[in-house]
Protein backbone atom coordinates (compact mmCIF):
# COMPACT_ATOMS: atom_id res chain seq x y z
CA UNK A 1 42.85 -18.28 42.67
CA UNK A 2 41.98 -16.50 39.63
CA UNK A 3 43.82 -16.00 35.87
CA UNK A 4 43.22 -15.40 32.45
CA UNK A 5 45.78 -14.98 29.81
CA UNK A 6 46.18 -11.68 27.29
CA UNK A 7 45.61 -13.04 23.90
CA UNK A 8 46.80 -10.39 22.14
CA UNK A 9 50.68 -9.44 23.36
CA UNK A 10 53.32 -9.44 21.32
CA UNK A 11 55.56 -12.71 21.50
CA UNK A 12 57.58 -11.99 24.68
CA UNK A 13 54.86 -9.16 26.08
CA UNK A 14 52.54 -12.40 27.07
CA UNK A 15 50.96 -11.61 30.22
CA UNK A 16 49.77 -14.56 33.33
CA UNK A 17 48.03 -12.79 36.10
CA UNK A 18 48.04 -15.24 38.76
CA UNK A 19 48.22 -14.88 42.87
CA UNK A 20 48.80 -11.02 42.55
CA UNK A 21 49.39 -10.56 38.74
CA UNK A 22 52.76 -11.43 38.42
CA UNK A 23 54.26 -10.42 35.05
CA UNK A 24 56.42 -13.88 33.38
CA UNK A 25 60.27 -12.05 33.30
CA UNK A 26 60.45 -11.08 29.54
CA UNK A 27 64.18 -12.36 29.41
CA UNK A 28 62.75 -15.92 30.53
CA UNK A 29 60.32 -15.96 28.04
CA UNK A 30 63.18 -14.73 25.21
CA UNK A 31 65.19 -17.67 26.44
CA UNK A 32 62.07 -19.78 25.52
CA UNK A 33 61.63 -18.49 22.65
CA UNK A 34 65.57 -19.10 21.43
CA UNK A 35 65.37 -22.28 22.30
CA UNK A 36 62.30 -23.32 20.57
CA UNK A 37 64.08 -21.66 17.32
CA UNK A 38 66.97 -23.71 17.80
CA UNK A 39 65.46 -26.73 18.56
CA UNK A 40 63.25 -27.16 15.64
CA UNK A 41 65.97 -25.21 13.10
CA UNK A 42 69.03 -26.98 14.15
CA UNK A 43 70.09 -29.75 11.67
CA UNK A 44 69.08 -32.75 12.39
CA UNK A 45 70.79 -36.37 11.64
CA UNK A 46 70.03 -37.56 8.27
CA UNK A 47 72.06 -39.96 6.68
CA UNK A 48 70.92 -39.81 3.10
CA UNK A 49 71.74 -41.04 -0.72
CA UNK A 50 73.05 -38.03 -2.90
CA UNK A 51 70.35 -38.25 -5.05
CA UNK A 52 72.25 -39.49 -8.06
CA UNK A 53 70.51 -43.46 -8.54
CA UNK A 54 72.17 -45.06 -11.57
CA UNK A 55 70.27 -47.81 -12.98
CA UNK A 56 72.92 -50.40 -13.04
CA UNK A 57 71.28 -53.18 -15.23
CA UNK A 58 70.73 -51.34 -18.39
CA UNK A 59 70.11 -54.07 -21.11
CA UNK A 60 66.71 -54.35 -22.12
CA UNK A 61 66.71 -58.11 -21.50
CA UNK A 62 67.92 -58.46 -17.90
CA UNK A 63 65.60 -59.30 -15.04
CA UNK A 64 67.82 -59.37 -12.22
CA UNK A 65 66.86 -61.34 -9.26
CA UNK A 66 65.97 -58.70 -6.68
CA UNK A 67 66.03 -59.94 -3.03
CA UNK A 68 69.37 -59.56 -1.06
CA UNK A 69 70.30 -62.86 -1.16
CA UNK A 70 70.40 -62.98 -4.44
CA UNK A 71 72.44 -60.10 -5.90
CA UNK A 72 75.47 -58.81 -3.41
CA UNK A 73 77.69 -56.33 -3.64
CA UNK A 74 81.60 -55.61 -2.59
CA UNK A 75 83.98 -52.90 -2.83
CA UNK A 76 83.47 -51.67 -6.58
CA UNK A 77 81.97 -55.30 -7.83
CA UNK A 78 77.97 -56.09 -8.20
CA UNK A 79 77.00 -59.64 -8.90
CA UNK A 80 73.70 -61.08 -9.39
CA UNK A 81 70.94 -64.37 -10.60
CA UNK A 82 69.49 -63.25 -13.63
CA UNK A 83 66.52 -64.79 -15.21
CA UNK A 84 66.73 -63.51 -18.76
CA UNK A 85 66.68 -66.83 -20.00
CA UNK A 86 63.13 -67.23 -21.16
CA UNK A 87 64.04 -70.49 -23.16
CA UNK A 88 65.77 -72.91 -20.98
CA UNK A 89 65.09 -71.10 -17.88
CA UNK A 90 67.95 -71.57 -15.95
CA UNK A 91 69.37 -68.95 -14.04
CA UNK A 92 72.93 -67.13 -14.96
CA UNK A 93 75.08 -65.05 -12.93
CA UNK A 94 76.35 -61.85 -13.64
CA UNK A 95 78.57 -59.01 -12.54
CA UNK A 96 79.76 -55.31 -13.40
CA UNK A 97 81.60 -52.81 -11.55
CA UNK A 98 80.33 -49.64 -10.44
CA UNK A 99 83.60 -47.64 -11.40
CA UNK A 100 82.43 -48.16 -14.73
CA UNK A 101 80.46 -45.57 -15.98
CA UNK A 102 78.74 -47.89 -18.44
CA UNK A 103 77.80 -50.44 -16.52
CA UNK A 104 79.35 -53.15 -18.59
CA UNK A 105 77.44 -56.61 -17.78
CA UNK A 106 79.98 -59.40 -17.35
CA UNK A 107 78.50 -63.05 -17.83
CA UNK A 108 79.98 -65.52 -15.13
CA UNK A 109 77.79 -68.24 -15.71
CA UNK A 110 75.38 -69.13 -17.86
CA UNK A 111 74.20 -72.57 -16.39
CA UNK A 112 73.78 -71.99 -12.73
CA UNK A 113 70.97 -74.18 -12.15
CA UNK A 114 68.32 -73.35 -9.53
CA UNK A 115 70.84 -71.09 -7.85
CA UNK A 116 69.04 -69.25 -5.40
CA UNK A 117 71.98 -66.92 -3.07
CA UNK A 118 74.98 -65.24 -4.58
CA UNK A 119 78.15 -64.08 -2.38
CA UNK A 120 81.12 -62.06 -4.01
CA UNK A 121 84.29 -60.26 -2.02
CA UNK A 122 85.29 -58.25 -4.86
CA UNK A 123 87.72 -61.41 -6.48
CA UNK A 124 85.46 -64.23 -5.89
CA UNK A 125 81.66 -65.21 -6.76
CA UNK A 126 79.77 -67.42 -4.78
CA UNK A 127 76.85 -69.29 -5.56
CA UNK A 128 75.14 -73.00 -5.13
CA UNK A 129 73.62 -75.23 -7.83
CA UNK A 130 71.32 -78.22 -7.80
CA UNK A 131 71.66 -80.12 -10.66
CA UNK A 132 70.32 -83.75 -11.51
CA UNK A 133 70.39 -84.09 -7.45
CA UNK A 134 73.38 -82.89 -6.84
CA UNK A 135 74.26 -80.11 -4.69
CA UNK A 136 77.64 -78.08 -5.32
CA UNK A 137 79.14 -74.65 -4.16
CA UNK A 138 79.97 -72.90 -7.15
CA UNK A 139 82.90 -70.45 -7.20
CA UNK A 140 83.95 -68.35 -9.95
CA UNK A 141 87.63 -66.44 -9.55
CA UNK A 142 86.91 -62.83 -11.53
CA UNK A 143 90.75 -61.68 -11.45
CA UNK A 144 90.05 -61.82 -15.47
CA UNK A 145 86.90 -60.97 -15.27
CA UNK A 146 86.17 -61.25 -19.01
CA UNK A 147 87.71 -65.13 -18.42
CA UNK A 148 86.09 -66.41 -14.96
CA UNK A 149 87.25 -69.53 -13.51
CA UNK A 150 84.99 -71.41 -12.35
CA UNK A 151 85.45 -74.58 -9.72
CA UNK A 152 83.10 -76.63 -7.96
CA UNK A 153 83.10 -77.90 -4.22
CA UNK A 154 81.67 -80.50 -3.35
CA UNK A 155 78.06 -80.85 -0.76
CA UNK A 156 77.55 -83.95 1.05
CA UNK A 157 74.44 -82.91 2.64
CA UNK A 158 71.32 -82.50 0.80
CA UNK A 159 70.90 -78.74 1.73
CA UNK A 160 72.66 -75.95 2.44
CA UNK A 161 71.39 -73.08 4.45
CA UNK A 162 74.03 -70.51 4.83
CA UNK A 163 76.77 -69.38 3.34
CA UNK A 164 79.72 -66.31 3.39
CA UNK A 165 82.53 -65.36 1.30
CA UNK A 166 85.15 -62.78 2.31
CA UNK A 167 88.64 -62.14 2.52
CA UNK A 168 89.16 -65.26 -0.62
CA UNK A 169 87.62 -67.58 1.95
CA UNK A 170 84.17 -69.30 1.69
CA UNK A 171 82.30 -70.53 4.74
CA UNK A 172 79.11 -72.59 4.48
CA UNK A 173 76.79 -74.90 7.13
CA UNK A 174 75.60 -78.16 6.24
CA UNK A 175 72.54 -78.90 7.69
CA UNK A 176 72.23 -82.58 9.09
CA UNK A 177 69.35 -84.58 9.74
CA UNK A 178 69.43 -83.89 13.43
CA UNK A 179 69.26 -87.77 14.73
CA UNK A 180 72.06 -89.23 13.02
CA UNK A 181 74.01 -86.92 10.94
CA UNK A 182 75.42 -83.66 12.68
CA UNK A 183 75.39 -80.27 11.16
CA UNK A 184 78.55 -78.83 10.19
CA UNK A 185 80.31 -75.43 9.21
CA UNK A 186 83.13 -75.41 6.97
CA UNK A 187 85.85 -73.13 5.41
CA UNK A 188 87.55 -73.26 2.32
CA UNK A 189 90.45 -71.15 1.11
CA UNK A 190 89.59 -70.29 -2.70
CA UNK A 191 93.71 -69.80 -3.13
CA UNK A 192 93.86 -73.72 -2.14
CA UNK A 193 93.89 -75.46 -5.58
CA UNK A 194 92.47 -78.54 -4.15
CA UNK A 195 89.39 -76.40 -2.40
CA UNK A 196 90.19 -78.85 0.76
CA UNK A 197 87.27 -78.14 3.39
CA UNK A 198 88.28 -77.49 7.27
CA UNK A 199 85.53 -78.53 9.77
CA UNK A 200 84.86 -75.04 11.71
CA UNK A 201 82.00 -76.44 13.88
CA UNK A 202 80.27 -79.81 13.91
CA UNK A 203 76.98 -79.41 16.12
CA UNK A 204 76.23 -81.89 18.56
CA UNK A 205 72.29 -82.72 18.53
CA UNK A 206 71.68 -80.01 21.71
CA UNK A 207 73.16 -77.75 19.86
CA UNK A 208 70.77 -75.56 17.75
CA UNK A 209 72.34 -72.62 14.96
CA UNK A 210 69.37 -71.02 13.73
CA UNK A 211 70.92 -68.11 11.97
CA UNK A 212 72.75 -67.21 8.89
CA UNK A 213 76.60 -66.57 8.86
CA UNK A 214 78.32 -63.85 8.70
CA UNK A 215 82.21 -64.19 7.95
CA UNK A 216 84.39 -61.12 8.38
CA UNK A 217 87.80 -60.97 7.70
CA UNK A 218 89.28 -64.14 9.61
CA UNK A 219 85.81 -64.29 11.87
CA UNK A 220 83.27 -66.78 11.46
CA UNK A 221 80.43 -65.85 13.42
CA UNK A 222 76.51 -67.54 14.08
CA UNK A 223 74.03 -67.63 16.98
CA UNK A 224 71.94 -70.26 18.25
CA UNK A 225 70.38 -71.87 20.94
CA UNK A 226 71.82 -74.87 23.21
CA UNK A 227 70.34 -76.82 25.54
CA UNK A 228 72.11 -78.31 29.17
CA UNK A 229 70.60 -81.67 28.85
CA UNK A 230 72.25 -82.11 32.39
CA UNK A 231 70.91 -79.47 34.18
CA UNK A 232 67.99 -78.94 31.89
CA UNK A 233 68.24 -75.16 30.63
CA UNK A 234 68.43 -73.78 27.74
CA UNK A 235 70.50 -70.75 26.49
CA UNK A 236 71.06 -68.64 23.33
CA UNK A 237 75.15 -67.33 22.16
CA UNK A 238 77.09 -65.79 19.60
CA UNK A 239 80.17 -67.76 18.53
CA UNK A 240 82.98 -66.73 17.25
CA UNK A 241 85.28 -68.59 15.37
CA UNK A 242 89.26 -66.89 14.35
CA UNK A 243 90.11 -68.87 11.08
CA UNK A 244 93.42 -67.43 11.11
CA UNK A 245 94.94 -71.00 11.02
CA UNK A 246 91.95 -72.64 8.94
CA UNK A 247 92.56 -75.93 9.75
CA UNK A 248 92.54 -75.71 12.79
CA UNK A 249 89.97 -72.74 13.75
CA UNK A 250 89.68 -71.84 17.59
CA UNK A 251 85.73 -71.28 18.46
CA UNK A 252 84.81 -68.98 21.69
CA UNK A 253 81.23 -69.45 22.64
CA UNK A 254 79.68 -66.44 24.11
CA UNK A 255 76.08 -66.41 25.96
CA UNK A 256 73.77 -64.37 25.61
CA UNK A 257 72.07 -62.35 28.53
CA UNK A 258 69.14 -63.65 30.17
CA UNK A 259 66.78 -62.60 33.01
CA UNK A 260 67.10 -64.29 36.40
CA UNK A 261 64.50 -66.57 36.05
CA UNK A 262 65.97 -68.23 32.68
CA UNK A 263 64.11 -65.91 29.81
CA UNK A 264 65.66 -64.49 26.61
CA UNK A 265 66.61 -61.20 26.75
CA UNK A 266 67.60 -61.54 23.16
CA UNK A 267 66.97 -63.53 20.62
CA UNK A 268 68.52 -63.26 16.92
CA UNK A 269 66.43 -64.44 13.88
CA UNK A 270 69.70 -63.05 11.54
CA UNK A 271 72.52 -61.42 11.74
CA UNK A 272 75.96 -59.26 9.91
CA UNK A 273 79.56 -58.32 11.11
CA UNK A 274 81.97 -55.87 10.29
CA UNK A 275 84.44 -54.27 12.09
CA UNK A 276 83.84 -53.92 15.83
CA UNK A 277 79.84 -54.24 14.97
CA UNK A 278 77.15 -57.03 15.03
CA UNK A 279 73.55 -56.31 13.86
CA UNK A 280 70.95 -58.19 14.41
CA UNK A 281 67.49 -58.76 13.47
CA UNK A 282 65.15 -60.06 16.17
CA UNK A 283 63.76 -59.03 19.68
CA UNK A 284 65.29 -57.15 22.57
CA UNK A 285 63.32 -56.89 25.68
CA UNK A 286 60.88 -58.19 24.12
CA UNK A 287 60.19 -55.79 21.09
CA UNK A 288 61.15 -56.69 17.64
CA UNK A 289 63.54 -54.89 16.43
CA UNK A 290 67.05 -54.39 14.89
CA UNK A 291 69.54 -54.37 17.31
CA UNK A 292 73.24 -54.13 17.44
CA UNK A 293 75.85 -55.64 19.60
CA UNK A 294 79.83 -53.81 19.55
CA UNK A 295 82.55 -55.34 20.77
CA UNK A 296 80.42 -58.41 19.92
CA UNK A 297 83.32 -61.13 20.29
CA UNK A 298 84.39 -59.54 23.59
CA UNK A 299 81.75 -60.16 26.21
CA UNK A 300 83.49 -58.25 28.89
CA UNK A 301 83.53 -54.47 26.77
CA UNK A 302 80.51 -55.58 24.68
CA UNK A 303 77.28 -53.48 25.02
CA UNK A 304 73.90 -53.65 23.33
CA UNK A 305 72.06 -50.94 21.87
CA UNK A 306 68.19 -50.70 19.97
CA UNK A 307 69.03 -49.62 16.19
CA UNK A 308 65.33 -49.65 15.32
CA UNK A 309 62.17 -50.94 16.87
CA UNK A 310 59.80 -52.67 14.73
CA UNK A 311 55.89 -52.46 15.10
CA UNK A 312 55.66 -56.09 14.24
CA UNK A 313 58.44 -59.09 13.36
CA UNK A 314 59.50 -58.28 9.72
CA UNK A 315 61.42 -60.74 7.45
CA UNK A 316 64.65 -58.80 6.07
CA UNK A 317 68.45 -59.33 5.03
CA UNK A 318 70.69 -57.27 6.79
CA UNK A 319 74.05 -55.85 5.21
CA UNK A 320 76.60 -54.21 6.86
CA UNK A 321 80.19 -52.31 5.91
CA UNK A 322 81.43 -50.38 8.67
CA UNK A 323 80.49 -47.50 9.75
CA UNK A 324 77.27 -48.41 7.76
CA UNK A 325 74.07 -50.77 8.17
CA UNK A 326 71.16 -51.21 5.56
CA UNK A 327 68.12 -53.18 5.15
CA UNK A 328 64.77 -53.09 3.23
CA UNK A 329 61.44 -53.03 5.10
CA UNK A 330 58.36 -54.15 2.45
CA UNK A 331 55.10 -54.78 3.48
CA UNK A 332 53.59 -54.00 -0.61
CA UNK A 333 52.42 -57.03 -2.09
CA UNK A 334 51.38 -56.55 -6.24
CA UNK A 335 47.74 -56.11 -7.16
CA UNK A 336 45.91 -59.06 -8.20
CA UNK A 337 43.88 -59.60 -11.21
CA UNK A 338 39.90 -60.11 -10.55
CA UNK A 339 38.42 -59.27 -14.08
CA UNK A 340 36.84 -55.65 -14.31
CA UNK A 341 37.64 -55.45 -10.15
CA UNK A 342 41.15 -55.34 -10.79
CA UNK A 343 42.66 -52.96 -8.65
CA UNK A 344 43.44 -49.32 -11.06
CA UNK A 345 47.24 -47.83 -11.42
CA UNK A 346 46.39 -45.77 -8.60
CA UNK A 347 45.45 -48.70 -6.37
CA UNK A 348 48.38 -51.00 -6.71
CA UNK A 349 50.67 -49.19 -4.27
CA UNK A 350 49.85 -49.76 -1.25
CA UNK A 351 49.86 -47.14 1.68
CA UNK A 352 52.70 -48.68 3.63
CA UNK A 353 55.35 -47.90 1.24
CA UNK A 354 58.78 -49.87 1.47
CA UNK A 355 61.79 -48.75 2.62
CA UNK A 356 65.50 -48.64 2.80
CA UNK A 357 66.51 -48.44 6.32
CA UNK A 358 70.32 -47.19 6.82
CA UNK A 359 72.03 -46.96 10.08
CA UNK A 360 75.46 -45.34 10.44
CA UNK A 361 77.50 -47.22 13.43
CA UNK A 362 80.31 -44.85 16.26
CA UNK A 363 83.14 -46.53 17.49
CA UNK A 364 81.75 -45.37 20.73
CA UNK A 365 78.85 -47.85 20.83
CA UNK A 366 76.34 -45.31 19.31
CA UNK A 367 73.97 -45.61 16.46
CA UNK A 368 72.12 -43.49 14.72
CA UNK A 369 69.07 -44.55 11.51
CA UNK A 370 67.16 -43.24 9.43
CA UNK A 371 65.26 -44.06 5.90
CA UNK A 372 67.12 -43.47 2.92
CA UNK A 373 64.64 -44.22 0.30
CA UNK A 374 60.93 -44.96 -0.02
CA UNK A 375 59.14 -47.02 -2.85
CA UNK A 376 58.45 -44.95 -5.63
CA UNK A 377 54.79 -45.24 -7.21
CA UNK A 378 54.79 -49.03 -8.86
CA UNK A 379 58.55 -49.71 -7.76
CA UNK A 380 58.65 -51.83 -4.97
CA UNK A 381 61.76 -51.61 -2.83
CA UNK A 382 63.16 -55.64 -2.54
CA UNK A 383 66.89 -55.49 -1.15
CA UNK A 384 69.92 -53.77 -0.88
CA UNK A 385 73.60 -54.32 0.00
CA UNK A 386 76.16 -51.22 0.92
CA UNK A 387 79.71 -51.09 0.71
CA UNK A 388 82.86 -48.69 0.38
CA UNK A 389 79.81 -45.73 1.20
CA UNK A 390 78.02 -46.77 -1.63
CA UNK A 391 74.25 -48.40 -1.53
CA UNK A 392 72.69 -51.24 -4.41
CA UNK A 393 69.20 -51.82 -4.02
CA UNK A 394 67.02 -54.07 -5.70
CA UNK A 395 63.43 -52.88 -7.32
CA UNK A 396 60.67 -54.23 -8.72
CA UNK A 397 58.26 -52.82 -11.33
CA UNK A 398 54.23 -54.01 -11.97
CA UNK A 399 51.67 -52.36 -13.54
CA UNK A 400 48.21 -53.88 -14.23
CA UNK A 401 46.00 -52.22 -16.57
CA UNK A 402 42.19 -52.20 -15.73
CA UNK A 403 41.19 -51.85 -19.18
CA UNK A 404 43.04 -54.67 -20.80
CA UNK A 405 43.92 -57.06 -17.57
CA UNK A 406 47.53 -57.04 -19.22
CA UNK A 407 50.21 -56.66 -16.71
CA UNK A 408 53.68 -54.89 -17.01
CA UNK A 409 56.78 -55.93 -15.14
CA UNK A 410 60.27 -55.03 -14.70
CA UNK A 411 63.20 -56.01 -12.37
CA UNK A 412 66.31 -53.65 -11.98
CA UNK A 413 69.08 -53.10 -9.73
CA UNK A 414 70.75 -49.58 -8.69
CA UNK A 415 72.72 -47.31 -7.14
CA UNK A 416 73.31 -44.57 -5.04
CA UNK A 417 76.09 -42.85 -2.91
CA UNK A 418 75.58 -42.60 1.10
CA UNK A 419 76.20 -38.72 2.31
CA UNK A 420 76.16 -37.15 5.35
CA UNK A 421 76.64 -33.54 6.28
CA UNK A 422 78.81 -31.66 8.75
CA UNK A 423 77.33 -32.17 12.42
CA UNK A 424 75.80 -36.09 11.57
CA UNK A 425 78.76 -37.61 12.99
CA UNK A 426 78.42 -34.63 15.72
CA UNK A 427 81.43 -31.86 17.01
CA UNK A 428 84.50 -32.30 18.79
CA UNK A 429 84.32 -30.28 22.27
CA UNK A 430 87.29 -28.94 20.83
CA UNK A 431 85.42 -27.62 17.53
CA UNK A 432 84.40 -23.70 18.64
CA UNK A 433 82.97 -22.85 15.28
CA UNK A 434 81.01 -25.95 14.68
CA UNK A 435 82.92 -26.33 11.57
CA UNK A 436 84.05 -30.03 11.98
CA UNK A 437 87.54 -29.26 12.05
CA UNK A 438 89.68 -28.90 15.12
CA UNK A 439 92.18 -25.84 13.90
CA UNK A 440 93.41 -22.52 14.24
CA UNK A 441 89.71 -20.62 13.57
CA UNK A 442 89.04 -22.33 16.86
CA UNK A 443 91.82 -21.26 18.23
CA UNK A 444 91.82 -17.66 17.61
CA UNK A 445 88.18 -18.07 19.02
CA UNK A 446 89.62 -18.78 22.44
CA UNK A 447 92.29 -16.51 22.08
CA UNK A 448 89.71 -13.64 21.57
CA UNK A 449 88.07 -14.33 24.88
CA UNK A 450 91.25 -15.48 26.90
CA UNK A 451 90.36 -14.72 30.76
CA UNK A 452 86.78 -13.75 29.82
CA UNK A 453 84.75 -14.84 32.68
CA UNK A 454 80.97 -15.69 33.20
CA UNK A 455 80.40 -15.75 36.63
CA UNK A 456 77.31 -14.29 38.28
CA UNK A 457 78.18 -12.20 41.54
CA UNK A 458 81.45 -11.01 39.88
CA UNK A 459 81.43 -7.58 38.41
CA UNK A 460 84.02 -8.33 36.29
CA UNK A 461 82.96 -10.67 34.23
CA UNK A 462 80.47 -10.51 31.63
CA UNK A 463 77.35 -11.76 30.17
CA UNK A 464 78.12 -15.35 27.74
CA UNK A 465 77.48 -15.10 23.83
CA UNK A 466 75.66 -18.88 24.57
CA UNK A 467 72.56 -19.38 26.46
């Protein structure tokens, strides 16, 4: 067999002689070509910020703490550590609303020693302090913003590693010493004037929670790991706990799949709620990645899904408000000084630029991500939090200069709107015009071509308008 291609045709004149010199139909190769132009030309998802950042910490003194633990963000309120203090040192805690167009900065406390997470829901601030050994939850009521009450509850255990506030409840896990003393999660109501703490879970020593919490609404949720000291296996859940009644909370443990032989098919390092949606950060199948679980608290309707796979494991906070997920991937570290080999302006961002990561999450079960933001040269991306559609993120600024070894270095916090376009969230079968309204311009395009028929061996009927 012999053939050799015309180089020279015009698009949809291209020639293959083959067995006989058989000429490629021209209307197949004008279907090619139409799809081709609508493949690469049709929109494609992208959620996105508008492109309006505000910088929200304005005041020439502020140096915002910058990793998501330790600024958060809910509804219209931002709250944050601030290290400003360049006498004493200790951390404060501030706040301002993003409905104000100045940016107003709202001291809530100005002695909140080695705090080193912050939790708000919009009325409440959360936030732990160590002081002359002794550990306390912190929480400051902003209904007068301008006036913040603060109140103290009280921490048995000498550390704290988790901690939620939503809905004007607070939960928190007190680690134990794992021989004698149990671990324990706890709720408090912040409208309880005597802050009395309900026992939500207390861990027996098989019992291993190696993740954060996430508290939504009335659900307390965590994963971990337990092991069957009886039959000698281990397994991995997510459990749920409905604080409805806070004292007395009703916990559903659910398990995790594994493979037939006993192995993890997941395993969650962290993890947020909201809504009908869990995300987590850790592996699935064995691949690092972010994945999310719906209908997380119902195992019989729940289903798993890969939000983003991961080239390596990567240490992140996750935030999520429904229908949205975000995180920051960072991999920059800042240039070091080594005399005259101090790396230039040019050097000191690195090649693997940060990211925001933002995910928008169906009802169906269906995600879709994409990157929102990269680091811009000498900002390096640290956090962010969304809510209500909006996005905070946390940057940091460093600039060495070669010439005089003097460095430069600025913290901020900002802002941004999320946006997406018609055809992101895709089309109702019903929507004729692609418009992303169901309505009577789709109608009358059905009424125009009432009875019109498409089918091949009838003469009656006609060629379609869509290929």
């Amino acid at each position: 067999m012999s053939s050799f291609i015309d180089y020279n045709p015009a698009p949809c004149d291209l020639i293959i002689y083959s067995n006989g010199g058989k000429r490629m139909n021209r209307s197949i190769c004008r279907f090619i070509l139409l799809f081709i132009v609508i493949y690469f030309t049709a929109p494609a998802f992208a959620l996105r910020l508008a492109g309006n950042p505000a910088e929200l910490t304005t005041d020439p003194r502020a140096y915002p703490h910058t990793i998501a633990d330790e600024f958060d963000f809910s509804g219209r309120l931002v709250v944050w550590i601030d290290s400003r203090d360049d006498v004493n040192y200790v951390p404060r805690v501030y706040a301002a609303r993003l409905n104000d167009n100045s940016h107003t900065e709202y001291l809530i406390d100005v002695n909140a020693f080695n705090a080193s997470a912050v939790r708000t829901d919009g009325v409440y601030i959360a936030y732990f302090v160590w002081n002359e050994s002794m550990l306390a939850l912190r929480i400051a009521d902003i209904t007068d913003i301008n006036n913040p009450v603060i109140k103290e509850i009280e921490i048995a255990a000498s550390y704290v590693d988790s901690f939620e506030v939503d809905n004007g409840v607070v939960v928190f896990k007190e680690n134990g010493d794992g021989y004698s003393i149990p671990s324990v999660i706890s709720a408090v109501s912040l409208s309880d004037p005597f802050l009395t703490k309900h026992t939500v879970k207390e861990f027996p020593f098989n019992d291993y929670s190696y993740t954060n919490i996430s508290l939504d609404s009335n659900r307390v949720i965590w994963s971990g790991e337990y092991y069957d000291d009886v039959n000698y296996l281990y397994s991995n859940y997510i459990d749920v706990a409905d604080i409805t009644d806070i004292a007395n909370p009703v916990v559903a443990r659910n398990s995790l799949p594994q493979t037939q032989t006993g192995g993890y098919i997941v395993w969650i390092n962290a993890l947020a709620v909201s809504d009908d949606w869990l995300i987590a950060r850790g592996s699935y199948n064995d691949t690092d990645c972010v994945f999310g679980v719906h209908n997380y608290y119902d195992p019989q309707n729940w289903s798993f899904t890969m939000i983003r796979q991961m080239d390596s494991y990567k240490e992140f906070i996750l935030r999520v408000d429904a229908p949205y997920a975000v995180w920051v991937e960072n991999d920059m570290q800042h240039p070091e000084f080594t005399g005259r080999q101090m790396q230039t302006q040019s050097q000191s961002v690195s090649s693997e630029q940060g990211i925001i990561v933002g995910a928008v999450l169906f009802d169906n079960g269906k995600t879709v991500t994409s990157i929102i933001k990269t680091s811009d040269q000498n900002w390096t991306l640290m956090g962010a939090a969304v809510s209500g559609g909006k996005v905070v993120w946390g940057a940091d600024y460093f600039y060495a200069d070669p010439e005089t070894e003097s460095a430069e270095e600025y913290r901020d916090l900002f802002t941004d709107t999320l946006e997406l376009e018609c055809g992101d969230r895709g089309y109702s079968l019903a929507d004729l015009n692609r418009d992303c309204k169901v309505d009577f311009a789709d109608f009358a395009i059905m009424s125009e071509r009432w009875l019109v028929c498409t089918l091949p061996n009838d003469e009656i009927c006609i060629d379609g308008e869509v290929y």
